[in-house]
N, C-alpha and C. Protein backbone atom coordinates (compact mmCIF):
# COMPACT_ATOMS: atom_id res chain seq x y z
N UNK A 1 28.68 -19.96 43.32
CA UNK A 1 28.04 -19.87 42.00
C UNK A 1 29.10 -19.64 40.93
N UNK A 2 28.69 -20.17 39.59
CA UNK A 2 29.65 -20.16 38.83
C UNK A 2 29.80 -18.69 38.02
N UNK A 3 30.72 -17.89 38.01
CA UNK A 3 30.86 -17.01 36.82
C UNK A 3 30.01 -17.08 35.62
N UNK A 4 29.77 -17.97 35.02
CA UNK A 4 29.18 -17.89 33.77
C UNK A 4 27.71 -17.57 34.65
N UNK A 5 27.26 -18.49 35.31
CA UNK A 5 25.86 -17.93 35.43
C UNK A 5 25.59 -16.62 36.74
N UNK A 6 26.60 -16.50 37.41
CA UNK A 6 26.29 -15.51 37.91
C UNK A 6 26.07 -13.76 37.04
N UNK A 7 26.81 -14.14 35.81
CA UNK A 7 27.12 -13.12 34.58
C UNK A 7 25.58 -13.70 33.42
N UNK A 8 24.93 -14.42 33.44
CA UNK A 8 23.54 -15.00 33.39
C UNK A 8 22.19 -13.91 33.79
N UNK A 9 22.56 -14.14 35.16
CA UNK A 9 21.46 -13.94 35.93
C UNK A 9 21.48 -12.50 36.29
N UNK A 10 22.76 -11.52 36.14
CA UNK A 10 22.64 -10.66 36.20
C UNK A 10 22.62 -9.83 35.18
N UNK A 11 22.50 -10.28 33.95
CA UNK A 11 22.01 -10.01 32.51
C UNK A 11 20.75 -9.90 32.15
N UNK A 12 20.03 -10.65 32.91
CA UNK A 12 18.84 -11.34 32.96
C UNK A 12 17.95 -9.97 33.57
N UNK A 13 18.41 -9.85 34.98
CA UNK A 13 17.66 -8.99 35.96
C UNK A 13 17.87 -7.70 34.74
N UNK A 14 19.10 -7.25 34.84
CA UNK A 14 19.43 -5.93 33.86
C UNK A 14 18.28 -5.83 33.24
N UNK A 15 18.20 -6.99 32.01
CA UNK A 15 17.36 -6.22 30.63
C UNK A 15 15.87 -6.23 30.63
N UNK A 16 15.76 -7.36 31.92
CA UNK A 16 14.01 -7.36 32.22
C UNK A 16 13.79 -5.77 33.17
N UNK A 17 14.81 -5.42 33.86
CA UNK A 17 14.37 -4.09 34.30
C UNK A 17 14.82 -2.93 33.61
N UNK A 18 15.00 -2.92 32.42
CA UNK A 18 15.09 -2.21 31.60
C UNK A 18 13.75 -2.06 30.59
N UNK A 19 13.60 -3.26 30.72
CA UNK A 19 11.79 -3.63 29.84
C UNK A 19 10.72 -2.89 30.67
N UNK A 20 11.02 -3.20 31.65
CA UNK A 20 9.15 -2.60 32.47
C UNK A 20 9.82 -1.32 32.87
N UNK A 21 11.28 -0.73 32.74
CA UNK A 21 11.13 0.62 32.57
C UNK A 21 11.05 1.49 31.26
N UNK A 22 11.16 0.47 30.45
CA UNK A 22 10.61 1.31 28.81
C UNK A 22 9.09 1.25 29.21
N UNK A 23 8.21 0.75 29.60
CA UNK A 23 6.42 0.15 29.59
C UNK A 23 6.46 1.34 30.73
N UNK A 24 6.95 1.56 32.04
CA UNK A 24 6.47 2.80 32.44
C UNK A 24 6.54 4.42 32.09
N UNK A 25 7.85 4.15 31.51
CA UNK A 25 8.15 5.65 30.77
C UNK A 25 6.99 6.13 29.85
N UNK A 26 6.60 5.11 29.21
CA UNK A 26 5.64 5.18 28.19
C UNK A 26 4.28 5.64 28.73
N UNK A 27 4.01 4.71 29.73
CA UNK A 27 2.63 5.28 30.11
C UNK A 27 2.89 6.24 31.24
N UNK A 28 4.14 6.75 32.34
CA UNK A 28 4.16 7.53 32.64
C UNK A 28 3.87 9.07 31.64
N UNK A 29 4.59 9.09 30.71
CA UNK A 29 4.33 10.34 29.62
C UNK A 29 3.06 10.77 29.22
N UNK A 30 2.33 9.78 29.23
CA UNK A 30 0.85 9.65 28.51
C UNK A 30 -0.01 10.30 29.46
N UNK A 31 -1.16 11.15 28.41
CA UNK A 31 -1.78 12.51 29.79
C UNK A 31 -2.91 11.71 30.50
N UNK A 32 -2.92 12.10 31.25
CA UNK A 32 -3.67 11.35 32.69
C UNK A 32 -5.50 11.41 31.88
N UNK A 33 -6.03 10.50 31.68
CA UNK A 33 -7.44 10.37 30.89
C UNK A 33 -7.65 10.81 29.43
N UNK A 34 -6.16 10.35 28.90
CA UNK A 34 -5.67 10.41 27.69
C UNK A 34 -5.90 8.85 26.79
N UNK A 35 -6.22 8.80 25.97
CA UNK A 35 -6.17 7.68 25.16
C UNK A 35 -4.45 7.34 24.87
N UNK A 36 -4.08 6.11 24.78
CA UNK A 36 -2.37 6.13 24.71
C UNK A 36 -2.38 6.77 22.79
N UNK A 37 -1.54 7.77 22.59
CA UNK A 37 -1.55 7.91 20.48
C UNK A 37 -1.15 6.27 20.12
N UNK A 38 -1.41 6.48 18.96
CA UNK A 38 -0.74 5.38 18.41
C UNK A 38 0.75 5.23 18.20
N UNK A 39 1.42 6.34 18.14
CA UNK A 39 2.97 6.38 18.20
C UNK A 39 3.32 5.39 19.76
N UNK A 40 2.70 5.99 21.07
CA UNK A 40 3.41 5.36 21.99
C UNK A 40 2.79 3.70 22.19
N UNK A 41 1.55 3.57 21.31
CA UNK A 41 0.71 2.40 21.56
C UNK A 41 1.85 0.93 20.90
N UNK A 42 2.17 1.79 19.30
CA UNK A 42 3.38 1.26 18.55
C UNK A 42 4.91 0.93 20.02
N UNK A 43 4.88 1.65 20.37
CA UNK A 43 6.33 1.94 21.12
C UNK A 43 5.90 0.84 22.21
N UNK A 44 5.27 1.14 22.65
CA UNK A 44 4.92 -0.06 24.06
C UNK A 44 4.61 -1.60 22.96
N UNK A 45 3.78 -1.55 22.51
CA UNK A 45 4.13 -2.78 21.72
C UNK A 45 5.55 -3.89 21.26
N UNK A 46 6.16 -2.55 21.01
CA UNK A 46 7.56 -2.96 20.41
C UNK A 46 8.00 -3.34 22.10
N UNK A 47 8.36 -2.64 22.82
CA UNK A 47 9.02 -2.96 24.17
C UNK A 47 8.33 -4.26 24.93
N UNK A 48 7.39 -4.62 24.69
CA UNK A 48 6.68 -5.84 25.19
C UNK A 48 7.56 -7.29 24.39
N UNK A 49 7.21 -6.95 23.31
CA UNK A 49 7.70 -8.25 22.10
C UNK A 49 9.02 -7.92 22.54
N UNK A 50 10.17 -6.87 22.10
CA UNK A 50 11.20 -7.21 23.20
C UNK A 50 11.63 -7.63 24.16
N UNK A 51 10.83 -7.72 25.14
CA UNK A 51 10.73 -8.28 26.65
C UNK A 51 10.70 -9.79 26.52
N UNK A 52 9.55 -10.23 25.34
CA UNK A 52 9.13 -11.40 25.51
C UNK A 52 10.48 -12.45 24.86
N UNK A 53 10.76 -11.70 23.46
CA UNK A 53 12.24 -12.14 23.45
C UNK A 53 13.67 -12.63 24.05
N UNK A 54 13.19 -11.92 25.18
CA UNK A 54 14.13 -11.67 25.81
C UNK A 54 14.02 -12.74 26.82
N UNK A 55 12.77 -12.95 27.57
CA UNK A 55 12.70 -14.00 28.08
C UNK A 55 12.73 -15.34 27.48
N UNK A 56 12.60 -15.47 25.99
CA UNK A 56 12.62 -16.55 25.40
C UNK A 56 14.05 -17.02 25.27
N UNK A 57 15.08 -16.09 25.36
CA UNK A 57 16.48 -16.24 25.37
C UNK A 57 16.80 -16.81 26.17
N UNK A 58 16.35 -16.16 27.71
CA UNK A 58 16.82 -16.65 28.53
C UNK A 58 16.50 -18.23 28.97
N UNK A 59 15.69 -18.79 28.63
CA UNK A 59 14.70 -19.74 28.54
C UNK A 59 15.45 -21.13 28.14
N UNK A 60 16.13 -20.27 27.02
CA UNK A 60 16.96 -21.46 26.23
C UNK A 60 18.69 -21.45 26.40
N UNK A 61 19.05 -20.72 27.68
CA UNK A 61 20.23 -20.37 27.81
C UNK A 61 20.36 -20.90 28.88
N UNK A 62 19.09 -20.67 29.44
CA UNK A 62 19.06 -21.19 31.25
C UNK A 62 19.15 -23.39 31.01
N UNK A 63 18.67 -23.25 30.00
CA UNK A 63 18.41 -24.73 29.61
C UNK A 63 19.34 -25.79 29.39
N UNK A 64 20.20 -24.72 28.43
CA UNK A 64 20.53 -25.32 27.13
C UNK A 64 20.14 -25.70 26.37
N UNK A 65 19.54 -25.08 25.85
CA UNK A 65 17.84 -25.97 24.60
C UNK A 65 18.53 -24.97 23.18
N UNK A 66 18.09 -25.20 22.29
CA UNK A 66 18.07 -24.53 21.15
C UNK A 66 16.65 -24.64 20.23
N UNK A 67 16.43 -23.33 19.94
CA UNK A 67 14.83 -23.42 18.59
C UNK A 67 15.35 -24.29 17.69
N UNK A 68 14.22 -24.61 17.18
CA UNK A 68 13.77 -25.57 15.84
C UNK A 68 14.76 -24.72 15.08
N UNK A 69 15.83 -26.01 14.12
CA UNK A 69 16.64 -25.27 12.54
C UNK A 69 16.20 -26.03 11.66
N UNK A 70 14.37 -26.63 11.77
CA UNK A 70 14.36 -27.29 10.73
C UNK A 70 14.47 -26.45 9.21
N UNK A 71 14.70 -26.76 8.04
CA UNK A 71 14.79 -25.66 7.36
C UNK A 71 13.20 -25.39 6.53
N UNK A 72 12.96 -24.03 6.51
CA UNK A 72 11.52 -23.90 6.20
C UNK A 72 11.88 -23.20 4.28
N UNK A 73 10.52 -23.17 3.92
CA UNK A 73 10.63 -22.24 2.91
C UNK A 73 11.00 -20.81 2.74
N UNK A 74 11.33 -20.62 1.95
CA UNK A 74 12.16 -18.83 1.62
C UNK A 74 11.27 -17.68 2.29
N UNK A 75 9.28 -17.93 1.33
CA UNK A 75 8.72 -16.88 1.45
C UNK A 75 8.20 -17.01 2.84
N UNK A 76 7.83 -17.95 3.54
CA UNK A 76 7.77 -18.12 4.91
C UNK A 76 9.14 -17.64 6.03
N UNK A 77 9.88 -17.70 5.84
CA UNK A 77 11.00 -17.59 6.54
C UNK A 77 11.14 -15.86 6.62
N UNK A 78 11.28 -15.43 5.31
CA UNK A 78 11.80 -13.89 5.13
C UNK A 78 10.35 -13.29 5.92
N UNK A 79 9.30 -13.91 5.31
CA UNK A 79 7.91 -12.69 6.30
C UNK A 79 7.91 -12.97 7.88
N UNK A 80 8.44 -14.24 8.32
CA UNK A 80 8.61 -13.95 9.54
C UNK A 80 9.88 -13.03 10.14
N UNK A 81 10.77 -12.94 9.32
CA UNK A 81 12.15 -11.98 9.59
C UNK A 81 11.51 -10.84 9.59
N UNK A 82 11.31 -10.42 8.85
CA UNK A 82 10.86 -9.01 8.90
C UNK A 82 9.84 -8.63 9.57
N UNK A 83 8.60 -9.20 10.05
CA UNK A 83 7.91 -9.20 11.01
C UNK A 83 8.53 -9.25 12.48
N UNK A 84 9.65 -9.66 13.17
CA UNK A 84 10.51 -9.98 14.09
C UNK A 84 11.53 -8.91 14.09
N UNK A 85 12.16 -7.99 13.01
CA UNK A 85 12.07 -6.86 12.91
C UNK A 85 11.73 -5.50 13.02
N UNK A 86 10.18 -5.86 13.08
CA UNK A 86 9.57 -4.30 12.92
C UNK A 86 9.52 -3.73 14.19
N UNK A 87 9.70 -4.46 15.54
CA UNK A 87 9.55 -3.78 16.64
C UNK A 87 10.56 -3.21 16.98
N UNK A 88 11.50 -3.63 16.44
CA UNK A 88 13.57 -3.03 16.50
C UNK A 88 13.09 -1.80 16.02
N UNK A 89 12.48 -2.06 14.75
CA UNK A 89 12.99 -0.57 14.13
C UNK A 89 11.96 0.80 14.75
N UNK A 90 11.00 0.36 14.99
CA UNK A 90 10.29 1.10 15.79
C UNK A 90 10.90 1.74 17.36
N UNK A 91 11.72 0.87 17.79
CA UNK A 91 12.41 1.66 19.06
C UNK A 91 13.38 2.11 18.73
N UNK A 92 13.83 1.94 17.63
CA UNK A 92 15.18 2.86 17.16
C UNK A 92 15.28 4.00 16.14
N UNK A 93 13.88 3.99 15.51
CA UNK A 93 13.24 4.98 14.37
C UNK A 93 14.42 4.53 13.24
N UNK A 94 13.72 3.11 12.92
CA UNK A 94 15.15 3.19 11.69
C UNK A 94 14.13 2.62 10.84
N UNK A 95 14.73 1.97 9.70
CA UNK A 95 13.80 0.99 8.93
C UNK A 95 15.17 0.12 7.99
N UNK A 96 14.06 -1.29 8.02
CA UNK A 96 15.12 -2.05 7.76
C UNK A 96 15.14 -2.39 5.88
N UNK A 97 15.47 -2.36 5.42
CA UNK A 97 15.89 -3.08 3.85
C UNK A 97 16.19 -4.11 4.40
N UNK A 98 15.51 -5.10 3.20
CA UNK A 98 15.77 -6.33 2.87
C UNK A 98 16.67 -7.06 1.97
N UNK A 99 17.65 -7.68 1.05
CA UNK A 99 17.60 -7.85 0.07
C UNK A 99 17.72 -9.59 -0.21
N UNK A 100 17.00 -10.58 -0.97
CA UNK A 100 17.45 -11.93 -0.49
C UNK A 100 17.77 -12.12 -2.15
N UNK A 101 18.83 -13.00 -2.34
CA UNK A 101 19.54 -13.42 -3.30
C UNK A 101 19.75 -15.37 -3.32
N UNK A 102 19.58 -15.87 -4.58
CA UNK A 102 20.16 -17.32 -4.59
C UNK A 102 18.98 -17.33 -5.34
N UNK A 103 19.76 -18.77 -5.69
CA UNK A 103 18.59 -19.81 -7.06
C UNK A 103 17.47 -20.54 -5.95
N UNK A 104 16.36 -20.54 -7.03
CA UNK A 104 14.80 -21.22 -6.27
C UNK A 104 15.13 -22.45 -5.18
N UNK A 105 16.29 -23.30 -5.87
CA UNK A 105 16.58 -24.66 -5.60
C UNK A 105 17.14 -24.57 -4.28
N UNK A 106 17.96 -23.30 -3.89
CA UNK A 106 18.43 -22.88 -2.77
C UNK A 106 17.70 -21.99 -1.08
N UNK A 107 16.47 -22.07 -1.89
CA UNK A 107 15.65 -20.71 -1.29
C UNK A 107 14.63 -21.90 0.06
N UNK A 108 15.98 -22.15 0.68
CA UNK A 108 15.00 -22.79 2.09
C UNK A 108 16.16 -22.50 3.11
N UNK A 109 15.58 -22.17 4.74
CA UNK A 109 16.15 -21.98 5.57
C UNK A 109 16.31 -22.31 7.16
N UNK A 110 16.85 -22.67 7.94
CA UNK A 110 17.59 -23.23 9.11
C UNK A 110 16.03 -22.71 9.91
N UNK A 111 14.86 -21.92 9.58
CA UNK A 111 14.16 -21.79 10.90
C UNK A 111 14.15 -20.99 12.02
N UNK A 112 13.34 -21.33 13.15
CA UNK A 112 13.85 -20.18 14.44
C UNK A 112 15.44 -19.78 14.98
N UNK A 113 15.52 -20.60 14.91
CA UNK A 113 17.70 -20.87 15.40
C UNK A 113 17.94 -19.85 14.43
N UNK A 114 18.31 -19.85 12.79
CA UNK A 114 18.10 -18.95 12.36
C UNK A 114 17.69 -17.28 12.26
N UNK A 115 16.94 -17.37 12.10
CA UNK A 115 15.66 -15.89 12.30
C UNK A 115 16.32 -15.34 13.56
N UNK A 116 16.28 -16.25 15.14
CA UNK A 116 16.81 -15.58 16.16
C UNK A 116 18.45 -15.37 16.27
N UNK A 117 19.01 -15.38 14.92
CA UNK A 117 20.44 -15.32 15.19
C UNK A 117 20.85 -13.89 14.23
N UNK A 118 19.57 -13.60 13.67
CA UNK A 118 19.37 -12.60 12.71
C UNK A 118 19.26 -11.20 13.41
N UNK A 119 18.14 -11.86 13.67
CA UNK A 119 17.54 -11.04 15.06
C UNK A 119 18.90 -9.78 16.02
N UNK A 120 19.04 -11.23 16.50
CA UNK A 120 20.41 -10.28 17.93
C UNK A 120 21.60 -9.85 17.03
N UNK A 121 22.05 -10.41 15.91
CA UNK A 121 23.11 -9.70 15.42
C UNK A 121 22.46 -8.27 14.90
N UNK A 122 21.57 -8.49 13.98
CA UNK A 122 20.79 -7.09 14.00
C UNK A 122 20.59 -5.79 15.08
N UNK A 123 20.46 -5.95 16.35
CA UNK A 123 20.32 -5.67 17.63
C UNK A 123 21.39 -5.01 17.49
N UNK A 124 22.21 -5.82 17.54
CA UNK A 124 24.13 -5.22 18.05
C UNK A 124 24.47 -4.00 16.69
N UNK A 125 24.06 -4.45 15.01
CA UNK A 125 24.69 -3.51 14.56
C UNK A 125 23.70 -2.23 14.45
N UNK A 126 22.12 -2.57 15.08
CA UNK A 126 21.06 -1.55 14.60
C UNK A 126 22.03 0.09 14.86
N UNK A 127 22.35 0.44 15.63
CA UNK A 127 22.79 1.73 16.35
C UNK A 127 23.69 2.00 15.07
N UNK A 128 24.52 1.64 14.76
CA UNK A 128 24.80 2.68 13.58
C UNK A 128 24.18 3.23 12.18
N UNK A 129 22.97 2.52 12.69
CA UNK A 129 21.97 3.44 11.63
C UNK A 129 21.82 4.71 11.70
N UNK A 130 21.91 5.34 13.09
CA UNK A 130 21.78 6.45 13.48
C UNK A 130 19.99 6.93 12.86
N UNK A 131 19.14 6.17 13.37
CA UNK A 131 17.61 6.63 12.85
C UNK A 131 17.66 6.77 11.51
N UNK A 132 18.20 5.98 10.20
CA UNK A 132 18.20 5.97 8.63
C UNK A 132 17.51 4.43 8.69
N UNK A 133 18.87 3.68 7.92
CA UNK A 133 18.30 2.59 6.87
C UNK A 133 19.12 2.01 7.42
N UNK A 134 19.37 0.41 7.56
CA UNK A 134 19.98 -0.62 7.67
C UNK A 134 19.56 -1.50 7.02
N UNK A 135 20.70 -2.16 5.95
CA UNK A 135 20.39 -3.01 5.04
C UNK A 135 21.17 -4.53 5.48
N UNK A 136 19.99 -5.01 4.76
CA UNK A 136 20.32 -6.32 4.97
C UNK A 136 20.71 -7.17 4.09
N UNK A 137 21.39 -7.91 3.43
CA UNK A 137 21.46 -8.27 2.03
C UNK A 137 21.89 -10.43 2.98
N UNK A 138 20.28 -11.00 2.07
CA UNK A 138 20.71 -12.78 2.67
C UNK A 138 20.59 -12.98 1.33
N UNK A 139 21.43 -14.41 2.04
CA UNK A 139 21.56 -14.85 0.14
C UNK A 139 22.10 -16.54 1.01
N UNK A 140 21.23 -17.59 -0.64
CA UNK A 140 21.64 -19.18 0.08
C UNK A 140 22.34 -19.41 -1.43
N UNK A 141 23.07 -20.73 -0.99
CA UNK A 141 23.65 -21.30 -2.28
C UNK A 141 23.87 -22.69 -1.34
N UNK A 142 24.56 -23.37 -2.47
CA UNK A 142 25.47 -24.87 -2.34
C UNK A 142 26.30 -24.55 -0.73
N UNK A 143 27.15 -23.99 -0.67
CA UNK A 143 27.99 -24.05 0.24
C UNK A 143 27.23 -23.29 1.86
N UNK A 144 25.86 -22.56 1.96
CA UNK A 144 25.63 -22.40 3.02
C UNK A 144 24.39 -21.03 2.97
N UNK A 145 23.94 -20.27 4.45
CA UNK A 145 23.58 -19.29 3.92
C UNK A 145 24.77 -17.95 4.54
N UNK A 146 23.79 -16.70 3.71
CA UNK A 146 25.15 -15.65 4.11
C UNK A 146 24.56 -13.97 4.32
N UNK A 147 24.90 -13.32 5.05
CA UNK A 147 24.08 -12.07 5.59
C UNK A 147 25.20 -11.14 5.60
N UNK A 148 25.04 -9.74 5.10
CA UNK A 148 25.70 -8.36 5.52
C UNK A 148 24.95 -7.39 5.41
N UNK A 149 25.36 -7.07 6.58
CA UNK A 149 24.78 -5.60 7.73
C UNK A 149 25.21 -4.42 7.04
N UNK A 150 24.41 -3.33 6.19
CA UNK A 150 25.47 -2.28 6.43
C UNK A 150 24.26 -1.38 6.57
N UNK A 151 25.04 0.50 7.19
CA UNK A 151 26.01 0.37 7.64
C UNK A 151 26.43 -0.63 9.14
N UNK A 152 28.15 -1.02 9.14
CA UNK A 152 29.06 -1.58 10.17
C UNK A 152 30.17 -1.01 9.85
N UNK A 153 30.34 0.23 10.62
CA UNK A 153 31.87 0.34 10.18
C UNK A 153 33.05 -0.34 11.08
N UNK A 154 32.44 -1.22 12.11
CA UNK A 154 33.47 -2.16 12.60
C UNK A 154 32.69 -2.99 13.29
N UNK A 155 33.19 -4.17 14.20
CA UNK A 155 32.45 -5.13 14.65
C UNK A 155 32.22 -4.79 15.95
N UNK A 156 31.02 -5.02 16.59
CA UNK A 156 30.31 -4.52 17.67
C UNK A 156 31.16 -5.33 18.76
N UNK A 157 31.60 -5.08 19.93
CA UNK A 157 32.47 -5.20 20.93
C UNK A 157 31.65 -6.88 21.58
N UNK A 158 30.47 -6.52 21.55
CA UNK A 158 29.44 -7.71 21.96
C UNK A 158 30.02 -9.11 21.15
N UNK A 159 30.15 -8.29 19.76
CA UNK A 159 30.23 -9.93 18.81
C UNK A 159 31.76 -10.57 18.41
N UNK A 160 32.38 -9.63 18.79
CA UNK A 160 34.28 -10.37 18.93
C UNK A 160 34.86 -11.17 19.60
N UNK A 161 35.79 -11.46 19.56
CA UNK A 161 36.07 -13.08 19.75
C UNK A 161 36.24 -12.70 21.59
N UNK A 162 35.96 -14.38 22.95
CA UNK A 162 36.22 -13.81 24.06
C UNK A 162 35.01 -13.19 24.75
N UNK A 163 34.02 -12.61 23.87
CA UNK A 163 32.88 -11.67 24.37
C UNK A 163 31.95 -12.55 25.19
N UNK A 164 32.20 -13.85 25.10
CA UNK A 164 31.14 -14.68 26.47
C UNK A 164 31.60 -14.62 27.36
N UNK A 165 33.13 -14.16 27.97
CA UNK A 165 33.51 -14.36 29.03
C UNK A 165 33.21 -12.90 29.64
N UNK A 166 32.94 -12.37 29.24
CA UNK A 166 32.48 -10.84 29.59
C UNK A 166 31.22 -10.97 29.91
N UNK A 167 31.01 -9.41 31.08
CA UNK A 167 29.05 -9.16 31.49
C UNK A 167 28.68 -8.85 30.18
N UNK A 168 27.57 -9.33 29.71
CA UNK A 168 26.64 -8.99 28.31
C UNK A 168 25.11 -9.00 28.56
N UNK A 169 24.74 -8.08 27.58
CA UNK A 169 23.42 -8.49 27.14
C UNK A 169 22.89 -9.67 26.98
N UNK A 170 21.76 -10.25 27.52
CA UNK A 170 20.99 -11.43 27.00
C UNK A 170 21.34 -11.25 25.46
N UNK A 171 20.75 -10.26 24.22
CA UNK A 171 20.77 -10.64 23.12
C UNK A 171 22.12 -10.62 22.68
N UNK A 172 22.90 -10.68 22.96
CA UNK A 172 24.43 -10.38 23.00
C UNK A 172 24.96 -11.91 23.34
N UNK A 173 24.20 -12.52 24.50
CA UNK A 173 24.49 -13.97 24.91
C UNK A 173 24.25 -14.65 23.74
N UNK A 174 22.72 -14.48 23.10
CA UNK A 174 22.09 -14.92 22.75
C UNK A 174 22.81 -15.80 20.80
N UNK A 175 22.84 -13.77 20.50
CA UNK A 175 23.74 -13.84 19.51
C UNK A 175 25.01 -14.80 19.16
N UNK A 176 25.62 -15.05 20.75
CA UNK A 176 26.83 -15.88 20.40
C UNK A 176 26.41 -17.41 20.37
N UNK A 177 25.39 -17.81 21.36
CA UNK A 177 25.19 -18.86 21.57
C UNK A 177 24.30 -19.30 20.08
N UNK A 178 23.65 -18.88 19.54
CA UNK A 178 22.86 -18.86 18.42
C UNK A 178 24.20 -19.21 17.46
N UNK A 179 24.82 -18.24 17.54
CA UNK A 179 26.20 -18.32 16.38
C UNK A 179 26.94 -19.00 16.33
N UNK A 180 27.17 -19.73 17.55
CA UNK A 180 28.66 -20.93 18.12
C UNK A 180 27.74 -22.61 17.58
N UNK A 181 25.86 -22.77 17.63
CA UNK A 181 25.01 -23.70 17.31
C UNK A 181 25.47 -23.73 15.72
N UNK A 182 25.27 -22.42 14.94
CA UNK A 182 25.43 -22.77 13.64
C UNK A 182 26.37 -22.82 12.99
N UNK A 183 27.22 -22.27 13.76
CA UNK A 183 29.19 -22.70 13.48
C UNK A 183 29.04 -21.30 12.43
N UNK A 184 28.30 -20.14 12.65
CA UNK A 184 28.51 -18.89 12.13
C UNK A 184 29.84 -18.63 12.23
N UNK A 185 30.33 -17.80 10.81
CA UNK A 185 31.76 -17.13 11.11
C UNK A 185 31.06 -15.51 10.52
N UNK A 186 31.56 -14.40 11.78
CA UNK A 186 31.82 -13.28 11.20
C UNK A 186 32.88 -12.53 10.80
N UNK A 187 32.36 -11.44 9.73
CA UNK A 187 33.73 -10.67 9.46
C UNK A 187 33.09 -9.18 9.43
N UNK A 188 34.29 -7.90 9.69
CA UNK A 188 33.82 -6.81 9.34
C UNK A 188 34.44 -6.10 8.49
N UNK A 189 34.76 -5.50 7.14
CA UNK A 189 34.90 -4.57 6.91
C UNK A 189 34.48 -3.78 5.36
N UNK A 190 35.16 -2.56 5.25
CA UNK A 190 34.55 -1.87 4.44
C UNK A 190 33.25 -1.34 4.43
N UNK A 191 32.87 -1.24 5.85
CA UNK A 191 31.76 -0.96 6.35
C UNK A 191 30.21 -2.04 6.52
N UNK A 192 30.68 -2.45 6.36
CA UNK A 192 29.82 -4.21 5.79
C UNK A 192 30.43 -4.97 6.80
N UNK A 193 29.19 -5.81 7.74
CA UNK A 193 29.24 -6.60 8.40
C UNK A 193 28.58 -8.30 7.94
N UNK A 194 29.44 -9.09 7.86
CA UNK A 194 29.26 -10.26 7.35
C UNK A 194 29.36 -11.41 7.85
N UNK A 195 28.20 -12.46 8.05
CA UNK A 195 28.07 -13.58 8.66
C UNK A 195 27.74 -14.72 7.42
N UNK A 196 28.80 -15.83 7.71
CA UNK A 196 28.22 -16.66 6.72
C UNK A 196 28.02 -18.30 7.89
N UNK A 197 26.98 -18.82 7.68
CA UNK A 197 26.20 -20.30 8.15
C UNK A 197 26.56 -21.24 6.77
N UNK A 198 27.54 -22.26 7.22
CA UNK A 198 27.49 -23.39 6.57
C UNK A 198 26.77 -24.46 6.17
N UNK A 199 26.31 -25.17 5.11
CA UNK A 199 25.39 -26.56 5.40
C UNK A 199 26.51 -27.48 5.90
N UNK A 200 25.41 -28.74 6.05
CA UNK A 200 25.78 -29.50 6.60
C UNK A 200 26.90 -29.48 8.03
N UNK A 201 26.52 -28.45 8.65
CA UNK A 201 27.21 -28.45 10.18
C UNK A 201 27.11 -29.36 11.37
């Protein structure tokens, strides 16, 4: 078997048994002829849609397939981001800021390929929120679109150069393979993590 997919498949097993042990913890905790609260009802929710993510990664990794980049409209695009969001921030007790920037003429975007490249880089820098705020600041123009994370006070070990040849996370795979499709370049500093997507790639 080849390295790459033996480092695949054991990424794979990892984070799916990491999933149905967030879903038992949850209802293990919960009192025996207890209604689940809504805090852990929220929490198992979030860990499901994670899961399912997760298999959708793998899906398209195992393939080689890539989501739709057709490019959609602004206000469609951003409510599905942030909806695709809310279960992150719920397992991490954070909350996310938004901020989107560019002229009307500019305000359309790449789609699922997109959104899911948002997604896993998000993933990688969520943890230095430390349970606050993580902001997001997108913005389109002429030359492409463009995203920074803060806080990042450096670049997550997952997303540096070399990091496919390493054991990783599915969203970690995911992230690169998503990022290497849109010819993403990142940068980190000053605490600001920055990805910019070119047109015409």
């Amino acid at each position: 078997m080849e390295k790459s997919s033996e480092f695949l498949m054991r990424s794979t097993l990892h984070d799916m048994a990491n999933v149905l042990a967030g879903v038992k913890g949850i209802v293990d905790l919960n009192l025996p002829g207890q209604p689940i609260s809504q805090r852990d009802r929220q929490r198992l929710e979030a860990v499901i849609d994670e899961g399912i993510a997760t298999l959708d990664r793998c899906r398209h990794l195992t393939m080689a397939t890539l989501p739709d980049d057709s490019l959609e409209p602004g206000g469609d695009w951003r409510d599905q981001v942030m909806e695709e969001l809310e279960p992150m921030a719920t397992l991490f007790r954070s909350r996310f800021e938004l901020v989107f920037e560019g002229a009307p003429e500019w305000d359309q975007w790449p789609g699922k390929l997109l959104r899911g490249y948002v997604r896993a880089v998000t993933r990688q820098v969520v943890p230095f929120a430390k349970g606050s705020v993580m902001n997001i600041r997108c913005s389109a123009g002429p030359g492409g679109w463009g995203f920074q994370w803060s806080p990042a006070p450096s670049l997550p070990e997952s997303l540096g150069p070399g990091s496919e040849d390493r054991p990783l996370d599915i969203c970690s795979r995911w992230a690169a393979r998503a990022g290497s499709a849109l010819d993403a370049t990142l940068s980190c500093e000053a605490g600001t993590l920055s990805a910019r997507i070119p047109r015409g790639r």
